[in-house]
PDB file of N, CA and C in Angstrom:
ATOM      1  N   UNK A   1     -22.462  -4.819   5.376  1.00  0.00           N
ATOM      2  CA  UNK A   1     -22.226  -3.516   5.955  1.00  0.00           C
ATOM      3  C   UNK A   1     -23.474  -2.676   5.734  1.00  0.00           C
ATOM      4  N   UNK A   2     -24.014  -1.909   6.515  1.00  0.00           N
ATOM      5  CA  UNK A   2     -25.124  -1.458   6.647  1.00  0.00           C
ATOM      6  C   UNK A   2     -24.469   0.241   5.959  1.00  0.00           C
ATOM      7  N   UNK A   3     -25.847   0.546   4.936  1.00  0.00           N
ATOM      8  CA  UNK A   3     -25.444   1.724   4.370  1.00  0.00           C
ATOM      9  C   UNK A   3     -25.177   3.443   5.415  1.00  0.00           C
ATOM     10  N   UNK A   4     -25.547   3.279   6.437  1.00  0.00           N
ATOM     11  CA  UNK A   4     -24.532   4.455   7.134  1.00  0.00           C
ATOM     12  C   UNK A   4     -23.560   4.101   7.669  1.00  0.00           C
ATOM     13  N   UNK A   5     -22.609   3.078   7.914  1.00  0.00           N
ATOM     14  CA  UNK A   5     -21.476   2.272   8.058  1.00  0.00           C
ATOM     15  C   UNK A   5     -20.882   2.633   6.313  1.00  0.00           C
ATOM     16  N   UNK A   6     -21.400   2.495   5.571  1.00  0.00           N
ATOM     17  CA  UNK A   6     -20.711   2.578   4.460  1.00  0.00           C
ATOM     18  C   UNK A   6     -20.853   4.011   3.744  1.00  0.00           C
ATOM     19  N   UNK A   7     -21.476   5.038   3.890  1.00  0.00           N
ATOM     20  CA  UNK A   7     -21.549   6.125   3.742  1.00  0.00           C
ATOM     21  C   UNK A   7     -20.515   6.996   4.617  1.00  0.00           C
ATOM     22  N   UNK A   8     -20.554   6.692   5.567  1.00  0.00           N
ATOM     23  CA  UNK A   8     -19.278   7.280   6.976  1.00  0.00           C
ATOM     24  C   UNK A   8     -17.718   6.747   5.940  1.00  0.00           C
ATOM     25  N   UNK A   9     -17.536   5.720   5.496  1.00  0.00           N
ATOM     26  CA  UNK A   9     -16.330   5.299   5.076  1.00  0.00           C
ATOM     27  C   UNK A   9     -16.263   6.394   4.001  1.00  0.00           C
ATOM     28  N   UNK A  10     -17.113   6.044   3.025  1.00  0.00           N
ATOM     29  CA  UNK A  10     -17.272   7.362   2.109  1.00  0.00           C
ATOM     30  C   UNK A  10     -17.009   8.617   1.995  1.00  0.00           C
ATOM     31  N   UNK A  11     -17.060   9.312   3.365  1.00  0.00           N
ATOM     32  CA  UNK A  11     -17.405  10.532   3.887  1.00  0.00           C
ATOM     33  C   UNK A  11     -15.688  10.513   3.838  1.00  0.00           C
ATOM     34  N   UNK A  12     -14.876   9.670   5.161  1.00  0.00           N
ATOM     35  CA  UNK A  12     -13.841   9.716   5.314  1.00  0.00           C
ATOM     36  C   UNK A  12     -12.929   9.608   4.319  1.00  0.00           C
ATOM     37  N   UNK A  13     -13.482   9.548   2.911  1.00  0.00           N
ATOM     38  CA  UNK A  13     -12.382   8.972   2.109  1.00  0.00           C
ATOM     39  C   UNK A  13     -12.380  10.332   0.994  1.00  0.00           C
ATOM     40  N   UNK A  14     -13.580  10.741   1.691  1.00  0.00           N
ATOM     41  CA  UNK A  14     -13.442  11.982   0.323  1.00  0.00           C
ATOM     42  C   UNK A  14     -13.169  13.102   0.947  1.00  0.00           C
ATOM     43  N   UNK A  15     -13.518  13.173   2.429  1.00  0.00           N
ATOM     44  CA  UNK A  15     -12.474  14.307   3.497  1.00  0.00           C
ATOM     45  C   UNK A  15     -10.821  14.264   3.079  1.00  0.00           C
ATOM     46  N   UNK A  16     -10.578  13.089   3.108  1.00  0.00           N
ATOM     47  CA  UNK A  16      -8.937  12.617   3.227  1.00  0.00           C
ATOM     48  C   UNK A  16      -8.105  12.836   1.768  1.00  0.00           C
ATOM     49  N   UNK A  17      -9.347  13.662   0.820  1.00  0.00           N
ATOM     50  CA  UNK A  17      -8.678  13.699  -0.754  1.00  0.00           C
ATOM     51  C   UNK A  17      -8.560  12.165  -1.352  1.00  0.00           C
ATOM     52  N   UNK A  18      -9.114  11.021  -0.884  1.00  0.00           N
ATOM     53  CA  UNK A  18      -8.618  10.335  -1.873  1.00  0.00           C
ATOM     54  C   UNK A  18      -9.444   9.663  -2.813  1.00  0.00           C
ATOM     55  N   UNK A  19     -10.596  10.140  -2.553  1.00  0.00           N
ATOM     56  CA  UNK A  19     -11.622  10.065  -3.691  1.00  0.00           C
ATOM     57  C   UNK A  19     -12.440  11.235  -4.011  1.00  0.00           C
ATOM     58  N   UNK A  20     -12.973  11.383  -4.990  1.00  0.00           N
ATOM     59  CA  UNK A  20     -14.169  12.538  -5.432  1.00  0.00           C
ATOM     60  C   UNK A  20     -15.723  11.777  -5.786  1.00  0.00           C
ATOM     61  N   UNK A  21     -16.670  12.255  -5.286  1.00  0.00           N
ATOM     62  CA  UNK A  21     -18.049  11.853  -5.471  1.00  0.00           C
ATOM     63  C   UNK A  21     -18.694  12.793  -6.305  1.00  0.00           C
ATOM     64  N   UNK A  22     -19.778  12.002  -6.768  1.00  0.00           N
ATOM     65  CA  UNK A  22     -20.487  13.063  -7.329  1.00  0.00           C
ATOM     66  C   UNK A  22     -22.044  12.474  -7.518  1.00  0.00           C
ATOM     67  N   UNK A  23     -22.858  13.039  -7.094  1.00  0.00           N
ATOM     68  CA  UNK A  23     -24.162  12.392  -7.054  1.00  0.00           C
ATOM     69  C   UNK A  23     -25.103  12.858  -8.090  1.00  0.00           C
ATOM     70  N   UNK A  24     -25.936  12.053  -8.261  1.00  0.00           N
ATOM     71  CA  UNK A  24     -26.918  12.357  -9.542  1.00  0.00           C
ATOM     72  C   UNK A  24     -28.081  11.700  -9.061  1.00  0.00           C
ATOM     73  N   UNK A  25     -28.809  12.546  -8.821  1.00  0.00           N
ATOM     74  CA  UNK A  25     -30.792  12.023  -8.079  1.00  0.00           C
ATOM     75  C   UNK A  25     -30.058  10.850  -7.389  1.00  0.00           C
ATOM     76  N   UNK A  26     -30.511   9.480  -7.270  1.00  0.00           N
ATOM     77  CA  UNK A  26     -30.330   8.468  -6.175  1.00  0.00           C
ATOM     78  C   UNK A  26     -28.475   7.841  -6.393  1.00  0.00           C
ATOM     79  N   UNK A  27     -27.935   8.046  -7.490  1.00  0.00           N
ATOM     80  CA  UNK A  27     -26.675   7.457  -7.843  1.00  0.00           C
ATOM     81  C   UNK A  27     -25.425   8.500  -7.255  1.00  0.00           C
ATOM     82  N   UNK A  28     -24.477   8.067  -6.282  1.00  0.00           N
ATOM     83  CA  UNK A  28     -23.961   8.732  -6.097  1.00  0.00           C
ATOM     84  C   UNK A  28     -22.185   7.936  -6.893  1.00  0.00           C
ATOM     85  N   UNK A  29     -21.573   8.692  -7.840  1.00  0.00           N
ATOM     86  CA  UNK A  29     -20.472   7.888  -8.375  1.00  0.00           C
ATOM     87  C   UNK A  29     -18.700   8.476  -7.456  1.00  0.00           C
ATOM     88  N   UNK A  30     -18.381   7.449  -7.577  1.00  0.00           N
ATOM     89  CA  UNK A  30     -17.176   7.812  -6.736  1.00  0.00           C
ATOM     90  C   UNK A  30     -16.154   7.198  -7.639  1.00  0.00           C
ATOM     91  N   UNK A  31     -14.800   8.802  -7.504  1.00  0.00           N
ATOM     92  CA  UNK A  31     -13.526   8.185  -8.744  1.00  0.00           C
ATOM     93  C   UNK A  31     -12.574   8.428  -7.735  1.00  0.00           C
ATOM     94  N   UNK A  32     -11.254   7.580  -7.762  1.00  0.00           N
ATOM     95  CA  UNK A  32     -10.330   7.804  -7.199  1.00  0.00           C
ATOM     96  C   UNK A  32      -9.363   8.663  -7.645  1.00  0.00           C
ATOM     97  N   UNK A  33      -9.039   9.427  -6.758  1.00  0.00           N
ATOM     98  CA  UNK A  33      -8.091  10.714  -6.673  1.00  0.00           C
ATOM     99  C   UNK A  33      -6.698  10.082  -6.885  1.00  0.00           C
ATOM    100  N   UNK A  34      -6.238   9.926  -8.012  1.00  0.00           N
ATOM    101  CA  UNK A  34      -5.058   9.602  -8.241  1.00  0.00           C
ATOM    102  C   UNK A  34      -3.212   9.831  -7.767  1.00  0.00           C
ATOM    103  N   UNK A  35      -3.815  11.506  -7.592  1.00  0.00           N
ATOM    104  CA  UNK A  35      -2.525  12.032  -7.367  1.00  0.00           C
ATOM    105  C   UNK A  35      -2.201  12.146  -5.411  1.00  0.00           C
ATOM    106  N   UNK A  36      -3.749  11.613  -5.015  1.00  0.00           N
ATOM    107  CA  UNK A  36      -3.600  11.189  -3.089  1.00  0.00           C
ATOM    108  C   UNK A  36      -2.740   9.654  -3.335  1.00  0.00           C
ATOM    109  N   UNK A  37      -3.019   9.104  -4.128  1.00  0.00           N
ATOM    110  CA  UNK A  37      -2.146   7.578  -4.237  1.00  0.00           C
ATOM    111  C   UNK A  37      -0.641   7.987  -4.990  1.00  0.00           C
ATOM    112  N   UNK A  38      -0.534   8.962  -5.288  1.00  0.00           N
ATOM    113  CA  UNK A  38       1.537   8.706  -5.967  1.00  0.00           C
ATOM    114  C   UNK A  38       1.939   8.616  -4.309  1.00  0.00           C
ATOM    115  N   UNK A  39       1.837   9.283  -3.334  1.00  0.00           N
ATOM    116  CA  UNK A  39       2.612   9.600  -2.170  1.00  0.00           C
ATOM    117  C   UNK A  39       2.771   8.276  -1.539  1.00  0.00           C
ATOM    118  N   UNK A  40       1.543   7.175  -1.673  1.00  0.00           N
ATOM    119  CA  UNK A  40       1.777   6.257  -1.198  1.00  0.00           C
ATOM    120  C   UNK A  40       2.801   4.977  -1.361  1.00  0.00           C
ATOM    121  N   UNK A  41       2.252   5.353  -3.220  1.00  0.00           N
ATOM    122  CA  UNK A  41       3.418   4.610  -3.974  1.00  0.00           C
ATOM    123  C   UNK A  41       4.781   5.012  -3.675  1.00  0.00           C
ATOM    124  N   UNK A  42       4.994   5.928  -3.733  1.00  0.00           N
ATOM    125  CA  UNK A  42       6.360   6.451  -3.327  1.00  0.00           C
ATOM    126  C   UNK A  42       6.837   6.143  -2.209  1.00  0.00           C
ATOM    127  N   UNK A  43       6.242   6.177  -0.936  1.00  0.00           N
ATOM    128  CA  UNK A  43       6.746   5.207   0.163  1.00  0.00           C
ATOM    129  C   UNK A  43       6.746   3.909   0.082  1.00  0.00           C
ATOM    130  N   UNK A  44       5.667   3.742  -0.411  1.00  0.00           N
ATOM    131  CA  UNK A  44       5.694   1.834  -0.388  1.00  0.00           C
ATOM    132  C   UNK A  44       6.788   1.631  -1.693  1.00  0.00           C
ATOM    133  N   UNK A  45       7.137   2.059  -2.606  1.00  0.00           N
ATOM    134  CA  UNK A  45       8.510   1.534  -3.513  1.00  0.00           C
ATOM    135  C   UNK A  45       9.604   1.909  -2.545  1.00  0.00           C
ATOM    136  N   UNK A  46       9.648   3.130  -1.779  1.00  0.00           N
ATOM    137  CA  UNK A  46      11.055   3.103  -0.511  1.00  0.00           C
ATOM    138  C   UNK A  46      11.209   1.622   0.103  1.00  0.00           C
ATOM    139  N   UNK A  47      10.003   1.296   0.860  1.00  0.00           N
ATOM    140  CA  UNK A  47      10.021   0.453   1.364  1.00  0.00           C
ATOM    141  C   UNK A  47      10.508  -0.993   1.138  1.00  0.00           C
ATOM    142  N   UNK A  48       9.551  -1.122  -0.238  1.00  0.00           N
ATOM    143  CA  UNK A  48       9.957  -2.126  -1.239  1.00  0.00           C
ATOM    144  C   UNK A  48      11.210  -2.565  -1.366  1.00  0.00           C
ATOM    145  N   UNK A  49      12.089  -1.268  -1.936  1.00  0.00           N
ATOM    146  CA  UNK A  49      13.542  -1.288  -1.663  1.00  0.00           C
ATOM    147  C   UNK A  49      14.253  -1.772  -0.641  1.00  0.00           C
ATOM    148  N   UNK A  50      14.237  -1.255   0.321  1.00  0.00           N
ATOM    149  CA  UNK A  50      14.656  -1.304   1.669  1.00  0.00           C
ATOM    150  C   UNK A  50      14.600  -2.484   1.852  1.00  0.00           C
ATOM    151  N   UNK A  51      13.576  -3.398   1.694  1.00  0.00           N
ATOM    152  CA  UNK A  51      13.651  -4.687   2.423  1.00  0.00           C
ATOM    153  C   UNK A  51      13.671  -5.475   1.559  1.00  0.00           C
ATOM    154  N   UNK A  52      13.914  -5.215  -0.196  1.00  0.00           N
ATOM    155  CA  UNK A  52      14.799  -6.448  -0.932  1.00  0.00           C
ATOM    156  C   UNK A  52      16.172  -6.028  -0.511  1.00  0.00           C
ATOM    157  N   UNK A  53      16.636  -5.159  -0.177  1.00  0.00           N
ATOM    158  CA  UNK A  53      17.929  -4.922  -0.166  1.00  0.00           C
ATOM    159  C   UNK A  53      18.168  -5.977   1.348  1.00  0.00           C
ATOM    160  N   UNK A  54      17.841  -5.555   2.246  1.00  0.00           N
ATOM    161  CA  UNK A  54      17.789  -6.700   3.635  1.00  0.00           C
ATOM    162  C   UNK A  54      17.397  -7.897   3.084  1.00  0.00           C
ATOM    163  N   UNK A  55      16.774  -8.685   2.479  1.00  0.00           N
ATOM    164  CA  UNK A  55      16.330  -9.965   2.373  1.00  0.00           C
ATOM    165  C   UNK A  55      17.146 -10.405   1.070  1.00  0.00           C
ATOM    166  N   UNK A  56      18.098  -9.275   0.715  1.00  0.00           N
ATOM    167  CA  UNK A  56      19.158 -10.363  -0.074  1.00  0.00           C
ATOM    168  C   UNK A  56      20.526 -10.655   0.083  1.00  0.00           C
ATOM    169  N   UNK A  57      20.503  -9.407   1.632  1.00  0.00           N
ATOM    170  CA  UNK A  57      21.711  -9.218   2.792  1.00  0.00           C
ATOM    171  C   UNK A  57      21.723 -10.688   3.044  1.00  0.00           C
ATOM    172  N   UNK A  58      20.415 -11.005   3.626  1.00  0.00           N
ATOM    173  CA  UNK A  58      20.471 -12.138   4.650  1.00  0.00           C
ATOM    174  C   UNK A  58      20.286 -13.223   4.041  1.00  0.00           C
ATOM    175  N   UNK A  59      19.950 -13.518   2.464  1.00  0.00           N
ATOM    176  CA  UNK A  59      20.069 -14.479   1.423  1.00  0.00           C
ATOM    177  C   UNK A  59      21.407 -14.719   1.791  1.00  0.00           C
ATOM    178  N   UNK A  60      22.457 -13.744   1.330  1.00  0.00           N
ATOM    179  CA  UNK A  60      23.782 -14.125   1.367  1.00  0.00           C
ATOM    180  C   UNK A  60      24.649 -14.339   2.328  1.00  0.00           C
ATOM    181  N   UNK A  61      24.175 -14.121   3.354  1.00  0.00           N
ATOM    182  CA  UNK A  61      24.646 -14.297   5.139  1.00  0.00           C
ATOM    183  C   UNK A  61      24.588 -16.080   5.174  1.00  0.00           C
ATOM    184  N   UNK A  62      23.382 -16.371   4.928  1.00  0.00           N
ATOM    185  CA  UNK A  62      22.790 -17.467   4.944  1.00  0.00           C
ATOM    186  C   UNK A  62      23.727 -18.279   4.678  1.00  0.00           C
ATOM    187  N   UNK A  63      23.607 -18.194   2.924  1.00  0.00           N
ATOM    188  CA  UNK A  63      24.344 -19.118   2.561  1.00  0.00           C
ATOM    189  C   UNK A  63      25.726 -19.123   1.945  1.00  0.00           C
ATOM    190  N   UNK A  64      26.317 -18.149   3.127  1.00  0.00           N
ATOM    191  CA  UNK A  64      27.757 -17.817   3.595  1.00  0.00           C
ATOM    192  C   UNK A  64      27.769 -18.915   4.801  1.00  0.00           C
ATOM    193  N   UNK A  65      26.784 -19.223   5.381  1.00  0.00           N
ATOM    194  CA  UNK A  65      26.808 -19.950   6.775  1.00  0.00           C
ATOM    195  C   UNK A  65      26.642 -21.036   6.194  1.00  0.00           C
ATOM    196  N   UNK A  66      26.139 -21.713   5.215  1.00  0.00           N
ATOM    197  CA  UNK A  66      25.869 -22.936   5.350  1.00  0.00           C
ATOM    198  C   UNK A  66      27.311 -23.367   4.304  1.00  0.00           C
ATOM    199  N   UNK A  67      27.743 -22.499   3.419  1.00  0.00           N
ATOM    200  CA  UNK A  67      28.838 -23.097   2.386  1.00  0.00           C
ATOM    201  C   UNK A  67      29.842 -23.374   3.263  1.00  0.00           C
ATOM    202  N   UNK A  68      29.938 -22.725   4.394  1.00  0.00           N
ATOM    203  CA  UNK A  68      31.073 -22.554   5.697  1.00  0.00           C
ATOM    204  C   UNK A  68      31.048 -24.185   6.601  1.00  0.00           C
ATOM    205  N   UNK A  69      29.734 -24.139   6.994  1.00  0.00           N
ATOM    206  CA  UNK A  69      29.044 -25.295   7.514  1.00  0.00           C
ATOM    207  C   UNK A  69      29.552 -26.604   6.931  1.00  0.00           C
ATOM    208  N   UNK A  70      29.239 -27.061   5.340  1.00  0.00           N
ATOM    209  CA  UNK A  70      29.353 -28.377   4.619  1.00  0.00           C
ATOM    210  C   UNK A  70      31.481 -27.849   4.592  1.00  0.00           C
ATOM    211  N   UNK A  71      32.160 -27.125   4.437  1.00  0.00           N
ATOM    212  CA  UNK A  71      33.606 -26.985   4.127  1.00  0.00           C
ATOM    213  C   UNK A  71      33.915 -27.952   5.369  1.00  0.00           C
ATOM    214  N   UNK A  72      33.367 -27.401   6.773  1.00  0.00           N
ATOM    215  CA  UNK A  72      34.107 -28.134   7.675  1.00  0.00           C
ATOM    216  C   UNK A  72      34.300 -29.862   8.038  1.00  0.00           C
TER     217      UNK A  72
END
């Protein structure tokens, strides 16, 4: 990646709050903004939820169908 390709990402990431920079003569250091990542976590554990709860619906659908299946 060519360094104004990677400076633009930079740019966008510290517009968007989710990092802070800070430069010193040629070193520029970048920390991540912690409290821009709870919001994410917090949807992605909704999510998380949501679809163990479906994928253990359909665990048990399953093999509701197949215990049904070998009875007959």
């Amino acid at each position: 990646m060519a360094l104004p390709s990677f400076m633009k990402h930079i740019h966008l990431l510290k517009e968007s709050g989710w990092i802070q920079t800070h430069k010193e003569g040629r070193v520029r250091t970048c920390t991540i903004e912690k409290k821009s990542f709870a919001a994410v976590e917090e949807w992605l554990s909704e999510q998380r939820a949501l679809w163990e709860g479906r994928t253990d619906r359909l665990e048990l659908f399953v093999t509701a169908v197949q215990k049904k299946e070998k009875s007959k």
